[in-house]
N, C-alpha and C. Protein backbone atom coordinates (compact mmCIF):
# COMPACT_ATOMS: atom_id res chain seq x y z
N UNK A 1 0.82 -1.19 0.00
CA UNK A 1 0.00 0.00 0.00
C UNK A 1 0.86 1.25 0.00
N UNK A 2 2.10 1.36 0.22
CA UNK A 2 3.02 2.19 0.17
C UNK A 2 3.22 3.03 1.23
N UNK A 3 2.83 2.97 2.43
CA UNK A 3 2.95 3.84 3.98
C UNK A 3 4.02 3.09 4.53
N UNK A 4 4.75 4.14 4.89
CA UNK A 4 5.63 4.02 5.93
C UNK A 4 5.78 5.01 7.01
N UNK A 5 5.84 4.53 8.42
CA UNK A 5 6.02 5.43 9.52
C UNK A 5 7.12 5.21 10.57
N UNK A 6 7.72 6.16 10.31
CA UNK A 6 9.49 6.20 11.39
C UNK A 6 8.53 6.81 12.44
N UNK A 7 9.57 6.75 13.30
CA UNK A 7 9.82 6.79 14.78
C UNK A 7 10.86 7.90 15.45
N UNK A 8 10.66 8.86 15.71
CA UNK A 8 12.24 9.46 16.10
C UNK A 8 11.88 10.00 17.26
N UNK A 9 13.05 10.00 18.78
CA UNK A 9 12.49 9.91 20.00
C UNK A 9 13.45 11.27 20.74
N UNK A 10 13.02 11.60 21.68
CA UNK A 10 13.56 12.79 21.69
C UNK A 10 12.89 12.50 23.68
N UNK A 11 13.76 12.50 24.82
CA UNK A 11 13.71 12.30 26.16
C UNK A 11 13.90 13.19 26.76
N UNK A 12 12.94 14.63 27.18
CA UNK A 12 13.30 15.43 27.68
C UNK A 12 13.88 15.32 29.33
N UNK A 13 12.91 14.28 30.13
CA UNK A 13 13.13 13.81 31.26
C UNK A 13 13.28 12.48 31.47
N UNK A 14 13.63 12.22 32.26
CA UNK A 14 12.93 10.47 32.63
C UNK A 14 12.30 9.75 32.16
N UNK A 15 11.21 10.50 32.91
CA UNK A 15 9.64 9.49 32.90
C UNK A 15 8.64 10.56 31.60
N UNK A 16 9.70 11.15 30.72
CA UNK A 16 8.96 11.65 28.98
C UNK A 16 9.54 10.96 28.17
N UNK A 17 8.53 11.02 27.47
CA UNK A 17 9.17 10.62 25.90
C UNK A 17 8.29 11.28 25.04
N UNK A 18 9.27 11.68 24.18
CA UNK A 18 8.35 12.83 22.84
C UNK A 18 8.38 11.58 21.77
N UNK A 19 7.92 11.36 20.97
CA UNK A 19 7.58 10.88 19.97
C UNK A 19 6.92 11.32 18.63
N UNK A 20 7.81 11.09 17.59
CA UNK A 20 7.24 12.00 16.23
C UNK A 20 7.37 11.05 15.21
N UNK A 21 6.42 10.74 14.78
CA UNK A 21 5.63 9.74 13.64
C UNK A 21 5.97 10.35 12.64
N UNK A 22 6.76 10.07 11.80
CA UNK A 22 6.64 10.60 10.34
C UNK A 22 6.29 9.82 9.10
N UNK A 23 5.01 9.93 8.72
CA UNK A 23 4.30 9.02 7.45
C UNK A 23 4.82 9.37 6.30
N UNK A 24 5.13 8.54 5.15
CA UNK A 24 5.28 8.90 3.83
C UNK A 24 4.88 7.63 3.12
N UNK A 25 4.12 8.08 1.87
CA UNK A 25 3.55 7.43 1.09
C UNK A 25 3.74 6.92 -0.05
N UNK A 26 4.48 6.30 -0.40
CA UNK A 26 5.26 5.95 -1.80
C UNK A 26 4.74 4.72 -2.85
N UNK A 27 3.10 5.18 -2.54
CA UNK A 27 2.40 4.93 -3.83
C UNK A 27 1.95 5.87 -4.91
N UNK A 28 1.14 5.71 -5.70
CA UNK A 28 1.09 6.62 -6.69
C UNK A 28 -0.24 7.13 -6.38
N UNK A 29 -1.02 6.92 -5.59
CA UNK A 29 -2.20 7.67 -4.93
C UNK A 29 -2.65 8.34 -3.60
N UNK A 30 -2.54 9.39 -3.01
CA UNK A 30 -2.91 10.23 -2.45
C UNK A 30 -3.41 9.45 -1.29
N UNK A 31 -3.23 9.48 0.11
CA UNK A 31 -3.99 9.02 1.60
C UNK A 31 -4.48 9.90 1.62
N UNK A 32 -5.85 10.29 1.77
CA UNK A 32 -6.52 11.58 2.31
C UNK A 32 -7.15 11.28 3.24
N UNK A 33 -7.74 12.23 4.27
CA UNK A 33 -8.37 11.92 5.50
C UNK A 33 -7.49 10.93 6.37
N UNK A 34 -6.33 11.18 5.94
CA UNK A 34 -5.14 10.18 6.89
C UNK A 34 -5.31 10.71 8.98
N UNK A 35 -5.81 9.38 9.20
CA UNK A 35 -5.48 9.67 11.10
C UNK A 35 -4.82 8.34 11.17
N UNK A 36 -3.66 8.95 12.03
CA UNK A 36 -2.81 8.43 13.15
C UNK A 36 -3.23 8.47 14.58
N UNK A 37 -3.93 7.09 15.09
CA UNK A 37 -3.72 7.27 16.62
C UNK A 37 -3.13 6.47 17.35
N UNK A 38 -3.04 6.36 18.88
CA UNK A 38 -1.65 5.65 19.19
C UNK A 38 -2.27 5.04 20.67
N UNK A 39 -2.37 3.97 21.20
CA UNK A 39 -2.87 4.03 22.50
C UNK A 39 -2.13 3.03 23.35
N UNK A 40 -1.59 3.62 24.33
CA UNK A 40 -0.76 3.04 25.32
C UNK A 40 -1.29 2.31 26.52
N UNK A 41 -0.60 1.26 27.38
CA UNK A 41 -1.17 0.52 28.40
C UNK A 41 -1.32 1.80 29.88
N UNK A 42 -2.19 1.10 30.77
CA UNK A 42 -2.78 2.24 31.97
C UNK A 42 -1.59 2.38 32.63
N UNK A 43 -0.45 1.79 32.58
CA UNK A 43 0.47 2.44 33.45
C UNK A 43 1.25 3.70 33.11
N UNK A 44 1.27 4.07 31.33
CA UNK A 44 1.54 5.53 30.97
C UNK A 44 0.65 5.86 30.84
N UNK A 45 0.83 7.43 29.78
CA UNK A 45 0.03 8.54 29.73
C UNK A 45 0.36 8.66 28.45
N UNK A 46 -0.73 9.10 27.74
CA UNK A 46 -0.05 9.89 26.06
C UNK A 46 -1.16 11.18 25.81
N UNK A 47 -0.14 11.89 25.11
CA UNK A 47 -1.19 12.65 24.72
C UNK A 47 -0.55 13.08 23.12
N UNK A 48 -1.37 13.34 21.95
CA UNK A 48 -1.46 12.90 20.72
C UNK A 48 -1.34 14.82 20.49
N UNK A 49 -0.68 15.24 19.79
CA UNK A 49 -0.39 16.79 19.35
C UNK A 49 -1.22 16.78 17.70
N UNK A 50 -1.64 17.71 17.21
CA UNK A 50 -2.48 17.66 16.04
C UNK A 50 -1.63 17.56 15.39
N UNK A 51 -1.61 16.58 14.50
CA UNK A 51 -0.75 15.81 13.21
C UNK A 51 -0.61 17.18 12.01
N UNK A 52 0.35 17.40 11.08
CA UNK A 52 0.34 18.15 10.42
C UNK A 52 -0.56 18.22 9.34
N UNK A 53 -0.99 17.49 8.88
CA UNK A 53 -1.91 17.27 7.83
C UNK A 53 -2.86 16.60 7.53
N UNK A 54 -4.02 16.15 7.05
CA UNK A 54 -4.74 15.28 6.50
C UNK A 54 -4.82 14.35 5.50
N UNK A 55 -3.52 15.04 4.71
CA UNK A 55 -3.53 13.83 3.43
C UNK A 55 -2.02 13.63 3.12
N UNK A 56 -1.78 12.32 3.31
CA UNK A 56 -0.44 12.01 2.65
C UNK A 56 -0.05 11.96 0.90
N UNK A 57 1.06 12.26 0.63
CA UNK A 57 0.62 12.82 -0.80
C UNK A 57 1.30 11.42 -1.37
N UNK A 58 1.25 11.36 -2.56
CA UNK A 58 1.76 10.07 -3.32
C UNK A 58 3.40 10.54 -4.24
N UNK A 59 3.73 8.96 -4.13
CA UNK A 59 5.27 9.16 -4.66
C UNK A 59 6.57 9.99 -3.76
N UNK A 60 6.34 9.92 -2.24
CA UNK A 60 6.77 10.04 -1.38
C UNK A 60 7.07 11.64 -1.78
N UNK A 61 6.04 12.30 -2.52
CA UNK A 61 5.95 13.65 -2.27
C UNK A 61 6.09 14.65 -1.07
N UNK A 62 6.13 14.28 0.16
CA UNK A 62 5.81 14.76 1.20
C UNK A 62 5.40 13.96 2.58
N UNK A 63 5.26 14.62 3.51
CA UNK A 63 5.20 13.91 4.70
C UNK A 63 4.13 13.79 5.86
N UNK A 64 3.69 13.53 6.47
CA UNK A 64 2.64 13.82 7.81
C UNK A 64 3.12 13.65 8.66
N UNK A 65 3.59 14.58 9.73
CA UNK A 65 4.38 13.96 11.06
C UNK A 65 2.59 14.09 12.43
N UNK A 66 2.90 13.81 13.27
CA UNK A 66 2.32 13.22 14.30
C UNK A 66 3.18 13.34 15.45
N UNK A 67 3.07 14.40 16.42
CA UNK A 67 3.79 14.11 17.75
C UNK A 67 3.00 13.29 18.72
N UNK A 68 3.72 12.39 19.71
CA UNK A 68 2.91 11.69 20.83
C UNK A 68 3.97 12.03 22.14
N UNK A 69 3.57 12.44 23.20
CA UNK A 69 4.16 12.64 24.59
C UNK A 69 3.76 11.40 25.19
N UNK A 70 4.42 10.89 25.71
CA UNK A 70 4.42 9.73 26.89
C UNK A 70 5.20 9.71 27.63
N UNK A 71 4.40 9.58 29.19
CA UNK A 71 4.34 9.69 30.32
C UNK A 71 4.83 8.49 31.10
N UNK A 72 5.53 8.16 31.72
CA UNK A 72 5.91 6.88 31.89
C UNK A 72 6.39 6.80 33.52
N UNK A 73 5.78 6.94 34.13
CA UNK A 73 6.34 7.42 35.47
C UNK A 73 6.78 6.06 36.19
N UNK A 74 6.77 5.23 36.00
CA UNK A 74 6.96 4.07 36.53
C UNK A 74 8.20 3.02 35.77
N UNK A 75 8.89 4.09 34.33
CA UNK A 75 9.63 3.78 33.52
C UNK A 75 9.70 2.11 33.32
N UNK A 76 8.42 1.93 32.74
CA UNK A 76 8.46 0.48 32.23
C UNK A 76 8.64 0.17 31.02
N UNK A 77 9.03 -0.55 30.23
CA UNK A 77 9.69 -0.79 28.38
C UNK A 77 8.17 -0.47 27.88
N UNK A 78 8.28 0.36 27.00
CA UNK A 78 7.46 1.02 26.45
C UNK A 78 6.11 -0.26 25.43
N UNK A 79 4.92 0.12 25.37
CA UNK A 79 4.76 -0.89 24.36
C UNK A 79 3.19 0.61 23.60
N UNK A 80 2.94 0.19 22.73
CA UNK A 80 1.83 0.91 21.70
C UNK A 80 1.02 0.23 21.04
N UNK A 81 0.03 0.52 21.36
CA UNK A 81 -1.52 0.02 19.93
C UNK A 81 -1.45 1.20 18.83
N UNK A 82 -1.49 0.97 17.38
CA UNK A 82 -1.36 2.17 16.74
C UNK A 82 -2.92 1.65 15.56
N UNK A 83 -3.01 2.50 14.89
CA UNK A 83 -4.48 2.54 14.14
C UNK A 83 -4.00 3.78 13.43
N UNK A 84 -4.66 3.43 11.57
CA UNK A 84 -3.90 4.49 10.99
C UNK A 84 -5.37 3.85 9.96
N UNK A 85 -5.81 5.25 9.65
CA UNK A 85 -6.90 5.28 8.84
C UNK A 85 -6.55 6.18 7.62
N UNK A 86 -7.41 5.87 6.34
CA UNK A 86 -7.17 7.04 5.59
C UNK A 86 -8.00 6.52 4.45
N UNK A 87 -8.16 6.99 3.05
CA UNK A 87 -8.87 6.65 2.32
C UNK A 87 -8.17 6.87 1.01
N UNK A 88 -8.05 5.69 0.01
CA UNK A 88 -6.87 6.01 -1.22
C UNK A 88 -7.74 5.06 -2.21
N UNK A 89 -7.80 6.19 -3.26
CA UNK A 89 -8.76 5.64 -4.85
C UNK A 89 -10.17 5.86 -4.89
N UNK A 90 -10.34 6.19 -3.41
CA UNK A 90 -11.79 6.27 -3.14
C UNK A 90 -12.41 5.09 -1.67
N UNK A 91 -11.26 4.65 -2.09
CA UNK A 91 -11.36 3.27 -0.75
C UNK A 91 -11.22 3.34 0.70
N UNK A 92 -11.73 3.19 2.03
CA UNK A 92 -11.08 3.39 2.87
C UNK A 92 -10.40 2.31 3.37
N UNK A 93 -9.64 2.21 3.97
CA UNK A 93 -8.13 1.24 4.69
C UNK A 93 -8.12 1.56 6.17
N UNK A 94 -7.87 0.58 7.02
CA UNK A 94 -7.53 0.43 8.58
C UNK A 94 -6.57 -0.52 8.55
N UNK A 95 -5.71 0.14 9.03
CA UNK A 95 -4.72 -0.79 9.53
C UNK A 95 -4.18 -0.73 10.72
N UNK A 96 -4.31 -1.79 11.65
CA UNK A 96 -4.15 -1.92 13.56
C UNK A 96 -2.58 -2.13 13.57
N UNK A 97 -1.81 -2.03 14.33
CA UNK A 97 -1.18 -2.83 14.74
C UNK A 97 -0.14 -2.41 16.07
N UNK A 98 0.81 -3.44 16.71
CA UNK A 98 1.79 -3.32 18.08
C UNK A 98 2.77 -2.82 17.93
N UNK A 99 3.31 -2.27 18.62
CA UNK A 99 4.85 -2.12 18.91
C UNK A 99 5.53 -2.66 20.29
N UNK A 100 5.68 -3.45 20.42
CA UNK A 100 6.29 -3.99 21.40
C UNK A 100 8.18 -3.77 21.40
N UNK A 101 8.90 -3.31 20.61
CA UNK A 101 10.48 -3.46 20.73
C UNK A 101 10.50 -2.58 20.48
N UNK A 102 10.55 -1.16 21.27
CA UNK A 102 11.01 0.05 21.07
C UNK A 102 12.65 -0.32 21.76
N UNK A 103 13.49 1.05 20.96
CA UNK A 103 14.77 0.60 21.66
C UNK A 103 15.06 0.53 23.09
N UNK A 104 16.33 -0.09 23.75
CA UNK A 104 16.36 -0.17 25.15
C UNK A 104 16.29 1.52 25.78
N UNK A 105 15.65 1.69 27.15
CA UNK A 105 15.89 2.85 27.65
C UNK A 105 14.87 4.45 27.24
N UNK A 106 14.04 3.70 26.17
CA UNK A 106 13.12 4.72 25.76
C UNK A 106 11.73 4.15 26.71
């Protein structure tokens, strides 16, 4: 389907973690109405910053980043539910999935 989403982490404190999603699309059709959401277990906290855009463009024209803050006060190995919606050709697409192996110490 041509989405891809990095990860780049940025630890202001401890028990933070910034997190910035960067989508790019390197098919030949347009994601529009693109959402990124992200949901963490009850022992953190997240909170989701308004994503830059709505539509990922095609042919890795461009980008959608997504910040996420997490809260981690109990600094346990991080884990994520992510859900990424959008609609391409006219079609809409869901795609779920985990992150369980973030690097050590994040």
């Amino acid at each position: 389907q041509g989405l891809k989403i990095q990860f780049a982490f940025e630890k202001p404190s401890p028990t933070t973690l910034r997190i910035t999603a960067t989508s790019v699309n390197a098919s030949g059709a347009s994601m529009d109405n693109f959402t990124f959401r992200a949901a963490v277990p009850k022992a953190f906290q997240i909170q989701l910053e308004t994503q830059s855009a709505s539509s990922v463009p095609a042919n890795s024209a461009g980008v959608v980043t997504q910040v996420a803050v997490v809260q981690n006060p109990s600094q346990q190995p991080l884990r994520m539910r992510l859900l990424v919606n959008y609609v391409q050709n006219g079609a809409p697409v869901e795609l779920m999935g985990q992150v369980d192996n973030f690097p050590a110490g994040i």
